[in-house]
C-alpha atoms as a PDB file:
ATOM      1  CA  UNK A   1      22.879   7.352 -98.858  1.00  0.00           C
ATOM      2  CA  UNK A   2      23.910   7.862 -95.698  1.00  0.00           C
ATOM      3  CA  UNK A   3      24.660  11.077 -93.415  1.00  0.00           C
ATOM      4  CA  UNK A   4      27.917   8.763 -92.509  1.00  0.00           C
ATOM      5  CA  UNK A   5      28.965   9.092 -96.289  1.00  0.00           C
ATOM      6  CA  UNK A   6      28.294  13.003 -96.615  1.00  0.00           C
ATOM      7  CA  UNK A   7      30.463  13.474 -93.656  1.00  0.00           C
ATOM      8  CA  UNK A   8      33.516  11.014 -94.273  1.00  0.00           C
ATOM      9  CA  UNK A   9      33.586  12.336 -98.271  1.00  0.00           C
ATOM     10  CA  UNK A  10      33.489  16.000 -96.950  1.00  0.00           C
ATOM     11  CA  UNK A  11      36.290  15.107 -94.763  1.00  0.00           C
ATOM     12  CA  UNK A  12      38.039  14.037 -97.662  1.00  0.00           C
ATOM     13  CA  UNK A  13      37.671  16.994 -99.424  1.00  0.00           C
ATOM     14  CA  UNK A  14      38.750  19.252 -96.720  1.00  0.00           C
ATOM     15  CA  UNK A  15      41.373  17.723 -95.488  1.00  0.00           C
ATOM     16  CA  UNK A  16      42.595  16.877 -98.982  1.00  0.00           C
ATOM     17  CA  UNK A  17      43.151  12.782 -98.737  1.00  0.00           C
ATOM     18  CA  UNK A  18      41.837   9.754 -97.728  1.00  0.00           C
ATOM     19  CA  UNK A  19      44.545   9.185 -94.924  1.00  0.00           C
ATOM     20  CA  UNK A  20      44.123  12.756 -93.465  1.00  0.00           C
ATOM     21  CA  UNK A  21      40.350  12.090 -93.290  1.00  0.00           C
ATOM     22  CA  UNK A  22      40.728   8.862 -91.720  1.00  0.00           C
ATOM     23  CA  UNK A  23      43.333  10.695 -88.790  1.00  0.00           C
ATOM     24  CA  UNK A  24      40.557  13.634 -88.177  1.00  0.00           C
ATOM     25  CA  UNK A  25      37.650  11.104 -87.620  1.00  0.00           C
ATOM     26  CA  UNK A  26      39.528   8.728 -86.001  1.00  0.00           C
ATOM     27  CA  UNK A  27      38.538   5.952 -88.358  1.00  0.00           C
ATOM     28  CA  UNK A  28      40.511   3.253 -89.889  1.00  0.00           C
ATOM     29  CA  UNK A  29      41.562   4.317 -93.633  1.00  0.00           C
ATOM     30  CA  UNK A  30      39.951   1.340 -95.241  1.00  0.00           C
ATOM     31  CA  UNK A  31      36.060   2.292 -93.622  1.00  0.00           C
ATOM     32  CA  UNK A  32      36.766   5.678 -95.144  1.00  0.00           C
ATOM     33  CA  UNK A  33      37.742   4.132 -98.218  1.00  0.00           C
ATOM     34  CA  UNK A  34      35.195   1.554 -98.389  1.00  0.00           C
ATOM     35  CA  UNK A  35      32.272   4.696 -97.498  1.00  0.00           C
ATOM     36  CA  UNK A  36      33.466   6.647-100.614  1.00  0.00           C
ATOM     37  CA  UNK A  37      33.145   3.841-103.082  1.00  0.00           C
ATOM     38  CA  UNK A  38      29.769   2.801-101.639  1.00  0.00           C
ATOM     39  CA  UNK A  39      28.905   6.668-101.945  1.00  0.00           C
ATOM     40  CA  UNK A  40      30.231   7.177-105.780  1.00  0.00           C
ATOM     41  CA  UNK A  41      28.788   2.849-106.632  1.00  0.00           C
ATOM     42  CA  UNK A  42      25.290   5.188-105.093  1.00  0.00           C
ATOM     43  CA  UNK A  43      25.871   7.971-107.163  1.00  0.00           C
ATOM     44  CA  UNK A  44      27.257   6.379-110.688  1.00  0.00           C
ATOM     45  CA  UNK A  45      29.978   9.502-110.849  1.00  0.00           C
ATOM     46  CA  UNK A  46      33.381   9.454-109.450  1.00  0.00           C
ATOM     47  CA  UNK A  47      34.202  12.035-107.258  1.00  0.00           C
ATOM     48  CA  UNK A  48      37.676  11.462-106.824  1.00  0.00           C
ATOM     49  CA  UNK A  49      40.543  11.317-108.969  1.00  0.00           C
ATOM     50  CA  UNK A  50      43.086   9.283-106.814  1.00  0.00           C
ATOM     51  CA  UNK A  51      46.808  10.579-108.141  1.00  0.00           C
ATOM     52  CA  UNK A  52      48.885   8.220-105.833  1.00  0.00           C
ATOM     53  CA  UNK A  53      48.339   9.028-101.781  1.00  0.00           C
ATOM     54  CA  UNK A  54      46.471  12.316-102.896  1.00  0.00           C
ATOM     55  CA  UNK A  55      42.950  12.397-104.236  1.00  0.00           C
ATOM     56  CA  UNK A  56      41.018  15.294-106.070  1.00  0.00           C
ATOM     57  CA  UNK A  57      37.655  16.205-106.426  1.00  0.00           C
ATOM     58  CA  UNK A  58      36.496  15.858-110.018  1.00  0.00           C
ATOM     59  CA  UNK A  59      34.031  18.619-111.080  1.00  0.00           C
ATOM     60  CA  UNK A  60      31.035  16.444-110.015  1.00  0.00           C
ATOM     61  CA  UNK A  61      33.209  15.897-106.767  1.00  0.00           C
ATOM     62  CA  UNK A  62      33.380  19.735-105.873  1.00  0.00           C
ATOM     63  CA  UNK A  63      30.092  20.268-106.621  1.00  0.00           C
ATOM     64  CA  UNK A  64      28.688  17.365-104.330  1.00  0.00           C
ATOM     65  CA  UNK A  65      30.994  18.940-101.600  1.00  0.00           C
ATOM     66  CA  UNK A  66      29.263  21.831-101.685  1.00  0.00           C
ATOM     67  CA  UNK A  67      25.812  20.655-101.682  1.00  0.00           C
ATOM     68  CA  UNK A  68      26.538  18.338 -98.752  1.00  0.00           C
ATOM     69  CA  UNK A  69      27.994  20.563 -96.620  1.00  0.00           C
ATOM     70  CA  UNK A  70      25.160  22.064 -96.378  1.00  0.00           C
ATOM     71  CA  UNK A  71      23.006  19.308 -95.548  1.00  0.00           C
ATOM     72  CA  UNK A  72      25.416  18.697 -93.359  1.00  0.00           C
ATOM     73  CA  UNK A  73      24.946  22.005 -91.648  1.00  0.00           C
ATOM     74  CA  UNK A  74      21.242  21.606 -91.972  1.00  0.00           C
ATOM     75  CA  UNK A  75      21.059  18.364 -90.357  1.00  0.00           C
ATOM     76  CA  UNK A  76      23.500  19.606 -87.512  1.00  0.00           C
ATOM     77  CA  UNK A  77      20.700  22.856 -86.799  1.00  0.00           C
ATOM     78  CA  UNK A  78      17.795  20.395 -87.056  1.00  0.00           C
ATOM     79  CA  UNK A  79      19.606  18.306 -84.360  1.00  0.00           C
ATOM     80  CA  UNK A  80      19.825  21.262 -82.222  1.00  0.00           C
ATOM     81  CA  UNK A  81      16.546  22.855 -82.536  1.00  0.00           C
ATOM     82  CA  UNK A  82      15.171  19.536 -81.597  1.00  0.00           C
ATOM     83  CA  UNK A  83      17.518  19.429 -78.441  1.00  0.00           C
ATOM     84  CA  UNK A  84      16.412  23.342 -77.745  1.00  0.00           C
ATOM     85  CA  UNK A  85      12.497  22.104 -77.794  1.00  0.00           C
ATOM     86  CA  UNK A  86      12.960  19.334 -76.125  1.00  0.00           C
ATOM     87  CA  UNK A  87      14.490  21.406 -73.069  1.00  0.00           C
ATOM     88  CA  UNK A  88      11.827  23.743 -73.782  1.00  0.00           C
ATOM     89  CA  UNK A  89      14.039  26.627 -74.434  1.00  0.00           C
ATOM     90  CA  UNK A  90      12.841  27.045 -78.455  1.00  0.00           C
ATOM     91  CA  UNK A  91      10.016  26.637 -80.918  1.00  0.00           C
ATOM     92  CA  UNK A  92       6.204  27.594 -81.671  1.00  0.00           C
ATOM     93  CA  UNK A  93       3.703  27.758 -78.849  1.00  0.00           C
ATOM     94  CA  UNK A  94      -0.075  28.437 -79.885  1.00  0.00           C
ATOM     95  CA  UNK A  95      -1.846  30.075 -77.375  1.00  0.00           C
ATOM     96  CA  UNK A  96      -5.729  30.844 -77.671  1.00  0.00           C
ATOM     97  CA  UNK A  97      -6.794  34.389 -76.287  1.00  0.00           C
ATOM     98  CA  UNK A  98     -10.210  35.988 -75.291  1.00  0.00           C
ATOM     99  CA  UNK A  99      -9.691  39.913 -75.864  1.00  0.00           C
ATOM    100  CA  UNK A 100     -12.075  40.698 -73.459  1.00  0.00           C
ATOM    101  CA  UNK A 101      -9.590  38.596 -70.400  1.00  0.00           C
ATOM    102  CA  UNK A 102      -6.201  40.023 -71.752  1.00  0.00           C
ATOM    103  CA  UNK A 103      -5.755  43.408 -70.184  1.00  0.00           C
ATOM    104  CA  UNK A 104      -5.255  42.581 -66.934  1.00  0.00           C
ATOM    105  CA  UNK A 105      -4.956  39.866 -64.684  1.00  0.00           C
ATOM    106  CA  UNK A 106      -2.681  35.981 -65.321  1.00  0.00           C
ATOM    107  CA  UNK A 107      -3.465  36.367 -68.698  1.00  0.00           C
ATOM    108  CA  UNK A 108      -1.300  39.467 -69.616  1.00  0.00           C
ATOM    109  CA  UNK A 109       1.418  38.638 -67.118  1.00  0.00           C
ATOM    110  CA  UNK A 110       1.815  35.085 -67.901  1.00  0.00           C
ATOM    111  CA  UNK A 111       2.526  35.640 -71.592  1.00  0.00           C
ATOM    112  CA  UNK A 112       5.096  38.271 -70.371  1.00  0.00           C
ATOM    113  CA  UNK A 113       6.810  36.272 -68.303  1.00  0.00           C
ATOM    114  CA  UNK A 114       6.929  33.202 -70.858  1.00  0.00           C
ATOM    115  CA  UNK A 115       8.111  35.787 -73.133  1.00  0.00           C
ATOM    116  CA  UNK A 116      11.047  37.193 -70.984  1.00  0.00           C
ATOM    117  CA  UNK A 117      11.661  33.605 -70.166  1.00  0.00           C
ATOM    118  CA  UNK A 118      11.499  31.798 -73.112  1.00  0.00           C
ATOM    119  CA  UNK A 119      13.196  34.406 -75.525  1.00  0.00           C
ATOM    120  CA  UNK A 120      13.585  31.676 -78.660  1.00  0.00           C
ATOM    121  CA  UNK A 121      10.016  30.451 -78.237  1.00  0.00           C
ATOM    122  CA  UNK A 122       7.919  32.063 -80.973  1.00  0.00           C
ATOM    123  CA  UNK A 123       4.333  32.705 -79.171  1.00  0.00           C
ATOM    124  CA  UNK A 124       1.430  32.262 -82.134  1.00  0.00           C
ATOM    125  CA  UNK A 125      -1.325  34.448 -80.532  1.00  0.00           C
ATOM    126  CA  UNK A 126      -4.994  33.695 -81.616  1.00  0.00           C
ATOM    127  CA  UNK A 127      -7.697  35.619 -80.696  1.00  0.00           C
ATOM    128  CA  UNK A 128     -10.711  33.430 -80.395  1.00  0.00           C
ATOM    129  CA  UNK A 129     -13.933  32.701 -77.950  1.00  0.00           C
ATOM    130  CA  UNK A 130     -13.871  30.152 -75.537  1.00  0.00           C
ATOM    131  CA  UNK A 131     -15.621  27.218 -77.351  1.00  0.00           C
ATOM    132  CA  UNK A 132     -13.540  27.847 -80.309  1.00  0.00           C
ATOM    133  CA  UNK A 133     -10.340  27.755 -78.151  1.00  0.00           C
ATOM    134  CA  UNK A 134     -11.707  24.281 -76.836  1.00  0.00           C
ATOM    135  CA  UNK A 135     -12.605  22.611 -79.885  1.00  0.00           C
ATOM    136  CA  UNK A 136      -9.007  24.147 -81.354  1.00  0.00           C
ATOM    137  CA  UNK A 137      -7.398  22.704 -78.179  1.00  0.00           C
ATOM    138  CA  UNK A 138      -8.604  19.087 -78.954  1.00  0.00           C
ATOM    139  CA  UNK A 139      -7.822  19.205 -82.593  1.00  0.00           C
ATOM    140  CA  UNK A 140      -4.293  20.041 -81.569  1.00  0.00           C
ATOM    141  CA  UNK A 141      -5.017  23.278 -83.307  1.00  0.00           C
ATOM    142  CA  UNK A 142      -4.210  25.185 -80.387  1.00  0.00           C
ATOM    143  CA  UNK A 143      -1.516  24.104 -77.131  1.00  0.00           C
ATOM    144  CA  UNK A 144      -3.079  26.465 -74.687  1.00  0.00           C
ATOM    145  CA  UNK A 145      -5.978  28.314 -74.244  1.00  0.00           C
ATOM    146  CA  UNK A 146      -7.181  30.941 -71.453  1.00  0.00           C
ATOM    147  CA  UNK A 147     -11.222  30.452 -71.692  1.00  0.00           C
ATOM    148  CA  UNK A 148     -13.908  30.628 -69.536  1.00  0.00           C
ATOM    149  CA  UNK A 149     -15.483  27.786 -68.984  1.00  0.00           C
ATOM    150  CA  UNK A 150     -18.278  26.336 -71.535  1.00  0.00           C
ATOM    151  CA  UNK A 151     -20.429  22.665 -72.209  1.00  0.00           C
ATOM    152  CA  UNK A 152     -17.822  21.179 -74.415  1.00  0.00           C
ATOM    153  CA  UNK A 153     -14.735  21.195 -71.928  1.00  0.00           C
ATOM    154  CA  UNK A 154     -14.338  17.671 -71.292  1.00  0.00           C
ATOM    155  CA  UNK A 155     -12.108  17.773 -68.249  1.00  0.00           C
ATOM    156  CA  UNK A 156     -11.169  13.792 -68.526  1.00  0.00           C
ATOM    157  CA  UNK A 157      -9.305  14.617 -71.540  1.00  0.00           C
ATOM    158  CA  UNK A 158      -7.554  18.039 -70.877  1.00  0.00           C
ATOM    159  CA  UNK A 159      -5.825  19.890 -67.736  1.00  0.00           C
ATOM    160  CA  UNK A 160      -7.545  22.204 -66.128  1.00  0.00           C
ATOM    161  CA  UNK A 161      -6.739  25.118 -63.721  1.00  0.00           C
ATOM    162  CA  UNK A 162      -9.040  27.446 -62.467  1.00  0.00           C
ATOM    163  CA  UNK A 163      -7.510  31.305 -62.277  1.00  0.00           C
ATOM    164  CA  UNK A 164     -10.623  33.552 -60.907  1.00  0.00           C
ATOM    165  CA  UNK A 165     -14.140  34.146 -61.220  1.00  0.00           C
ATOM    166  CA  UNK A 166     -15.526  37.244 -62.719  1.00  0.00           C
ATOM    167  CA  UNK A 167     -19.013  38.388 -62.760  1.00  0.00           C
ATOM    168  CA  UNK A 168     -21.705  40.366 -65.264  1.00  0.00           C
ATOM    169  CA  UNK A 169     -22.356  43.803 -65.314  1.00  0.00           C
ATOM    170  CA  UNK A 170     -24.230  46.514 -67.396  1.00  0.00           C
ATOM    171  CA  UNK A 171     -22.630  48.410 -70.053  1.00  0.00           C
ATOM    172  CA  UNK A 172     -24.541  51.617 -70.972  1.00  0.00           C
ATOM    173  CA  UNK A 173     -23.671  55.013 -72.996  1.00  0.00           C
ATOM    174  CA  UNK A 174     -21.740  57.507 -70.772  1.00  0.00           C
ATOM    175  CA  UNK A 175     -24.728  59.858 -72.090  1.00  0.00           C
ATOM    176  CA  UNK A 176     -27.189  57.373 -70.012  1.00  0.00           C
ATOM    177  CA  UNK A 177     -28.242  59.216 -66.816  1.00  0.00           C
ATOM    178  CA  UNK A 178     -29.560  56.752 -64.061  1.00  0.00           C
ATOM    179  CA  UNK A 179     -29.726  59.711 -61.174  1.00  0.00           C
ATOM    180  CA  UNK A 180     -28.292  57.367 -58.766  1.00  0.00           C
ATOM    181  CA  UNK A 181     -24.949  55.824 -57.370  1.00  0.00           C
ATOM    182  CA  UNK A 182     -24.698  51.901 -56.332  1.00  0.00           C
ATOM    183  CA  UNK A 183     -26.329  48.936 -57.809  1.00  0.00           C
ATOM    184  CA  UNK A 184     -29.169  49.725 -60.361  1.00  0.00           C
ATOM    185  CA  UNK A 185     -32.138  47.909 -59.684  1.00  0.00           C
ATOM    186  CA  UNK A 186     -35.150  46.574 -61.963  1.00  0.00           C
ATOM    187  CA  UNK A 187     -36.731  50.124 -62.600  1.00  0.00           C
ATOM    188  CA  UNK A 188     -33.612  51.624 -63.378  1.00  0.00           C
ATOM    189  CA  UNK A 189     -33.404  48.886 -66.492  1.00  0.00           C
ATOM    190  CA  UNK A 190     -36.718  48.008 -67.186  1.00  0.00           C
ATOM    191  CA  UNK A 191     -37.232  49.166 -71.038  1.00  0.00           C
ATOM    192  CA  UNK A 192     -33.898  49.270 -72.232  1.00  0.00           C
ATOM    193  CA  UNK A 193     -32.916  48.321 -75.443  1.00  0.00           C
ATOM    194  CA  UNK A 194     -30.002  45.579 -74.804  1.00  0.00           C
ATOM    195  CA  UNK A 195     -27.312  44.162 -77.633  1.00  0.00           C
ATOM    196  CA  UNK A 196     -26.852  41.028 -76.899  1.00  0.00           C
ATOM    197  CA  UNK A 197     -24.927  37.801 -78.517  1.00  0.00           C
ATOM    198  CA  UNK A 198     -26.431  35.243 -80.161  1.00  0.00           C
ATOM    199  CA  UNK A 199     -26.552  31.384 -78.147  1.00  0.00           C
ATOM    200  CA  UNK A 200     -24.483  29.678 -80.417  1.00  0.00           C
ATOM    201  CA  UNK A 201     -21.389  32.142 -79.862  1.00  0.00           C
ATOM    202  CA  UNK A 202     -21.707  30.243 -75.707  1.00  0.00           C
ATOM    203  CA  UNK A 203     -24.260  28.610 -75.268  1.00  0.00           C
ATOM    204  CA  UNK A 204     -23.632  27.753 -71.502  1.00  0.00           C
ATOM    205  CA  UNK A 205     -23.228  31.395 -70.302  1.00  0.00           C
ATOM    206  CA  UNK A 206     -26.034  32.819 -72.305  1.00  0.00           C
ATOM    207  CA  UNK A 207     -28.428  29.960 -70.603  1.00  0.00           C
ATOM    208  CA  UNK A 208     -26.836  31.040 -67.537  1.00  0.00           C
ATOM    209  CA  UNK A 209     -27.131  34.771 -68.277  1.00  0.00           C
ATOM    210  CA  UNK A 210     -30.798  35.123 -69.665  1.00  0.00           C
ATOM    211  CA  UNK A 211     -31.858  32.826 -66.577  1.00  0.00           C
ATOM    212  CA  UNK A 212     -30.216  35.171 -64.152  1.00  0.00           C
ATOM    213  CA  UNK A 213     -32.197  38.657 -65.701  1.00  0.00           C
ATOM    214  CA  UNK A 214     -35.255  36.046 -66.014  1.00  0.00           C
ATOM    215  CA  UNK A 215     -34.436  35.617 -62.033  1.00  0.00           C
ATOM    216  CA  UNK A 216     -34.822  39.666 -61.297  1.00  0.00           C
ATOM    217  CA  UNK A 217     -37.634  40.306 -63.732  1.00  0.00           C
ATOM    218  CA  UNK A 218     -35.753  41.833 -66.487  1.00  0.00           C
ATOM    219  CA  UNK A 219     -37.496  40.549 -70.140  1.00  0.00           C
ATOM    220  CA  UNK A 220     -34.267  42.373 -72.382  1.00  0.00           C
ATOM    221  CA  UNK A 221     -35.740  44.090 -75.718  1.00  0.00           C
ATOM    222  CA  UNK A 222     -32.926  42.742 -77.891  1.00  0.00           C
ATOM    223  CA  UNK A 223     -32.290  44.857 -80.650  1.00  0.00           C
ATOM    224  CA  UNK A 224     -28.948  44.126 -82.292  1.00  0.00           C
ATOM    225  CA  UNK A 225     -27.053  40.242 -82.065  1.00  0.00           C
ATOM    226  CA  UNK A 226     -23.113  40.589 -82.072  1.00  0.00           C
ATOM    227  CA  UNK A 227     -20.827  37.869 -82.119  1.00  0.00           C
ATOM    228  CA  UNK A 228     -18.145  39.281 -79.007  1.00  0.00           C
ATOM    229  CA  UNK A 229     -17.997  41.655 -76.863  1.00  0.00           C
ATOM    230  CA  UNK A 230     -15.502  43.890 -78.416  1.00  0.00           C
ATOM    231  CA  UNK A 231     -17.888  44.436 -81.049  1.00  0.00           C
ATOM    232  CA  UNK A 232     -20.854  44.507 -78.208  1.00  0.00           C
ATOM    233  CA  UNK A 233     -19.092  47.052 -76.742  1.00  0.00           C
ATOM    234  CA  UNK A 234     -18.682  48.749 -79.994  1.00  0.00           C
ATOM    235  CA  UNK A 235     -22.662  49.405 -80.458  1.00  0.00           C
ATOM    236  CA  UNK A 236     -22.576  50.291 -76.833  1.00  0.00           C
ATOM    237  CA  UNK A 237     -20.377  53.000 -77.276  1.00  0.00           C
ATOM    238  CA  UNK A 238     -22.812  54.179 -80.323  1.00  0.00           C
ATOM    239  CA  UNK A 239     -25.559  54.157 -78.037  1.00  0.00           C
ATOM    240  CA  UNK A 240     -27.092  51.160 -80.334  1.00  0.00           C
ATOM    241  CA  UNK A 241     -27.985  50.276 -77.229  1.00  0.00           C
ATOM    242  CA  UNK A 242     -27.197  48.737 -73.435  1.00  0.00           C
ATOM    243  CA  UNK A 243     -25.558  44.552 -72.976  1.00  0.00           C
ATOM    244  CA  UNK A 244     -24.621  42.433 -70.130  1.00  0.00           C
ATOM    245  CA  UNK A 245     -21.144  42.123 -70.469  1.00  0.00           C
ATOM    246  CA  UNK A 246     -17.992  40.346 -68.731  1.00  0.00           C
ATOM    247  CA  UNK A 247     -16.820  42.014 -65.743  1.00  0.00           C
ATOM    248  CA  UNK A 248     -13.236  41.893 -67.039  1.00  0.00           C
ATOM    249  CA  UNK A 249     -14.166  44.588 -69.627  1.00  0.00           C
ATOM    250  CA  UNK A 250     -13.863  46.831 -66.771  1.00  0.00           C
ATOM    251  CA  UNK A 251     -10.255  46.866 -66.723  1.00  0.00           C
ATOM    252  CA  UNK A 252     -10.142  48.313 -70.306  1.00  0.00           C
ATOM    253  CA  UNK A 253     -13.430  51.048 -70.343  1.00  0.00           C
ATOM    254  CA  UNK A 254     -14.350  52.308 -73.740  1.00  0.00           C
ATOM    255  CA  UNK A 255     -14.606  56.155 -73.016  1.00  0.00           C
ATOM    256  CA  UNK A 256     -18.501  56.683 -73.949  1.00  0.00           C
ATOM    257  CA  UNK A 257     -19.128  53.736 -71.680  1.00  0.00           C
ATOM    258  CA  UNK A 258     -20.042  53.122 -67.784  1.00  0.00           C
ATOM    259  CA  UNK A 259     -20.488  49.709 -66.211  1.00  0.00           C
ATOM    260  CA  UNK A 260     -23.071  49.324 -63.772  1.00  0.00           C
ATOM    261  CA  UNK A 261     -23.646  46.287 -61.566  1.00  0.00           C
ATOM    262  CA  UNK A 262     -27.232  45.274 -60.927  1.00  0.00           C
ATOM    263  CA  UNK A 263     -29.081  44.377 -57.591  1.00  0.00           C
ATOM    264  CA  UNK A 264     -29.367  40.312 -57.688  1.00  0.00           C
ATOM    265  CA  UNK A 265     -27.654  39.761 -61.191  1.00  0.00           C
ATOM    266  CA  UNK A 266     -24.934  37.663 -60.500  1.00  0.00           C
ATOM    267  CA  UNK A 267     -23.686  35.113 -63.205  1.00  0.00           C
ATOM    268  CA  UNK A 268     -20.058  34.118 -61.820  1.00  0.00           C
ATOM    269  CA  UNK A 269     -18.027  33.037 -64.549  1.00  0.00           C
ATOM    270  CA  UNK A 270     -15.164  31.031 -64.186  1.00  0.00           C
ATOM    271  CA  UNK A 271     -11.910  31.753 -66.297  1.00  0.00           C
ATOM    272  CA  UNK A 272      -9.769  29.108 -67.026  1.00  0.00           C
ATOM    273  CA  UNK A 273      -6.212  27.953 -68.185  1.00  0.00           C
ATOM    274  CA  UNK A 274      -6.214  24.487 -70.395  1.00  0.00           C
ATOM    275  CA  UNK A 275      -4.123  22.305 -72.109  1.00  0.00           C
ATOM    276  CA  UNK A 276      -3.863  18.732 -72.894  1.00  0.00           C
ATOM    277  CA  UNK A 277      -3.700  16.341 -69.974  1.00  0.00           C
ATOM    278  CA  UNK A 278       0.256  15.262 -71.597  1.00  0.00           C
ATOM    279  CA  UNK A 279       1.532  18.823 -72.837  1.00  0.00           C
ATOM    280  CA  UNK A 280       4.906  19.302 -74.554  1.00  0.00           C
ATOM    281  CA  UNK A 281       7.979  21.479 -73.189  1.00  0.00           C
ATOM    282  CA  UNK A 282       7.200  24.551 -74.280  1.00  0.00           C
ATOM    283  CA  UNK A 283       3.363  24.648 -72.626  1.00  0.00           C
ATOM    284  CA  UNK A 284       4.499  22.768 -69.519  1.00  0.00           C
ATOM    285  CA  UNK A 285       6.781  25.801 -69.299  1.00  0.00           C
ATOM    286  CA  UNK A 286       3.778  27.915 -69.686  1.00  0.00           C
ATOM    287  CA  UNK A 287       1.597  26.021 -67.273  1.00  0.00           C
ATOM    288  CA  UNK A 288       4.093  26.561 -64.672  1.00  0.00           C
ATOM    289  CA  UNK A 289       3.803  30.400 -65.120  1.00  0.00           C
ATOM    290  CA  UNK A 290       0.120  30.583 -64.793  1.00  0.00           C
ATOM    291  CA  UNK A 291       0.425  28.058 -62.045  1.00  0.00           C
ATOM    292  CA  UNK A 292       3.015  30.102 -60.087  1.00  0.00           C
ATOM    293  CA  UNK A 293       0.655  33.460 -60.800  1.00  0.00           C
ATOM    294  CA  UNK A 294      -2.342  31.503 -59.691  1.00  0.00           C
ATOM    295  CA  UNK A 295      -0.505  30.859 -56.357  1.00  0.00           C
ATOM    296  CA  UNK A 296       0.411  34.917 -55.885  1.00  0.00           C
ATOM    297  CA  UNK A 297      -2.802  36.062 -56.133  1.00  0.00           C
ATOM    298  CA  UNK A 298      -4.325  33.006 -53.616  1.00  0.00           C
END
């Protein structure tokens, strides 16, 4: 069976006869005729009672109308939602997010702009760190990610566009007093208890980060493991203790914290947006966003 033979027998039953059917799709008479045995020979019912030039639907006939209408109608909405993807105007877009990079900056203004600009396209937001986002990204789990950038981006196998490059500081308790303004240096820190994550959660940036407080003489006194910085921030806040954190936290301060930066700790970290080297409509659309907010801020 055929969509062909849904739409010539529905045309039959609408219009009320072979011949009118024939005139409306602008068919010979016989094809119709010919489609509607085929379709009932298919079936093993008849759905027609011919009565001279008129036809009716027997009871099996009206009910088979009705049903195939509506695969009609299905199949004509499945044709355009495929033509509505294809222009990149409609669908599902999964887009990987690091909380601690989506208050300000392209992250937060690209997905508003896809959002105003592609009203029909149904944004899946998932929260998730950076080498998660990467290993979703190459099991097609994901179709964009904002990440910072980690050991397992192979960049031979997925696009890559650099946005910024943030930086570490110290998160502390507002309740901390370090009796000084500027950059703290070794004394000011030497001691304090730090929350930290564990390697596994990144393991480039923590090699990066414990070599750079290694680098200014800080040995950190680790005494609670959390798995992001949310949560980090979290224990800060309780005064569970002091971390090194992202930067980009500073543009959404817990109230009982401060962020200090620290006299020759620097562990630039470079924030990225990735997809796969041949992306679909819908995260082409994307990429142009980010690619057009990337050139603003230049």
């Amino acid at each position: 069976m055929e969509l062909r033979h849904l739409r010539y027998f529905v045309a039959v039953a609408d219009h009320g006869g072979i011949s009118h059917a024939a005139e409306r799709l602008r068919i010979a008479q016989p094809a119709v005729s010919r489609q509607i045995r085929d379709l009932e020979a298919e079936l093993g019912v008849d759905l027609l009672l011919r009565e001279g030039r008129r036809v009716v639907l027997t009871d099996a006939g009206r009910a088979f109308a009705h049903r195939a209408r509506a695969l009609l109608a299905a199949s004509a909405d499945a044709a355009e939602e495929a033509r509505r993807i294809d222009k990149g105007e409609a669908g599902r877009l999964r887009i990987g997010l690091l909380e601690s990079a989506s208050w300000a900056g392209h992250l937060p203004l690209a997905l508003s702009r896809y959002a105003r600009a592609y009203p029909n396209v149904r944004m899946d937001i998932v929260p998730m760190g950076s080498v998660e986002q990467i290993n979703a990204l190459m099991a097609d789990e994901l179709d964009a990610a904002f990440v910072y950038r980690q050991n397992n981006l192979i960049e031979d196998k997925l696009a890559v566009l650099p946005l910024r490059i943030d930086d570490v500081v110290l998160a502390a308790s507002i309740d901390l007093d370090f009796e000084k303004d500027g950059p703290l240096d070794l004394d000011d820190i030497d001691g304090l208890p730090i929350v930290a994550f564990p390697r596994a959660a990144a393991p480039a940036y923590h090699d990066a980060l414990f070599a750079a407080l290694a680098g200014v003489g800080f040995d950190p006194v680790i005494v609670q493991e959390a798995e992001n910085e949310t949560t980090i921030l979290s224990l800060v806040s309780a005064r569970v203790g002091c971390a090194f954190v992202n930067s980009a936290n500073m543009h959404r301060p817990p109230q009982q914290v401060q962020f200090r930066s620290v006299a020759g700790l620097s562990v630039p970290i470079e924030f990225l947006f990735v997809t796969r080297r041949q992306p679909g409509n819908l995260t082409r659309g994307l990429q142009a966003i980010v690619e057009a907010i990337n050139a603003e801020k230049a």
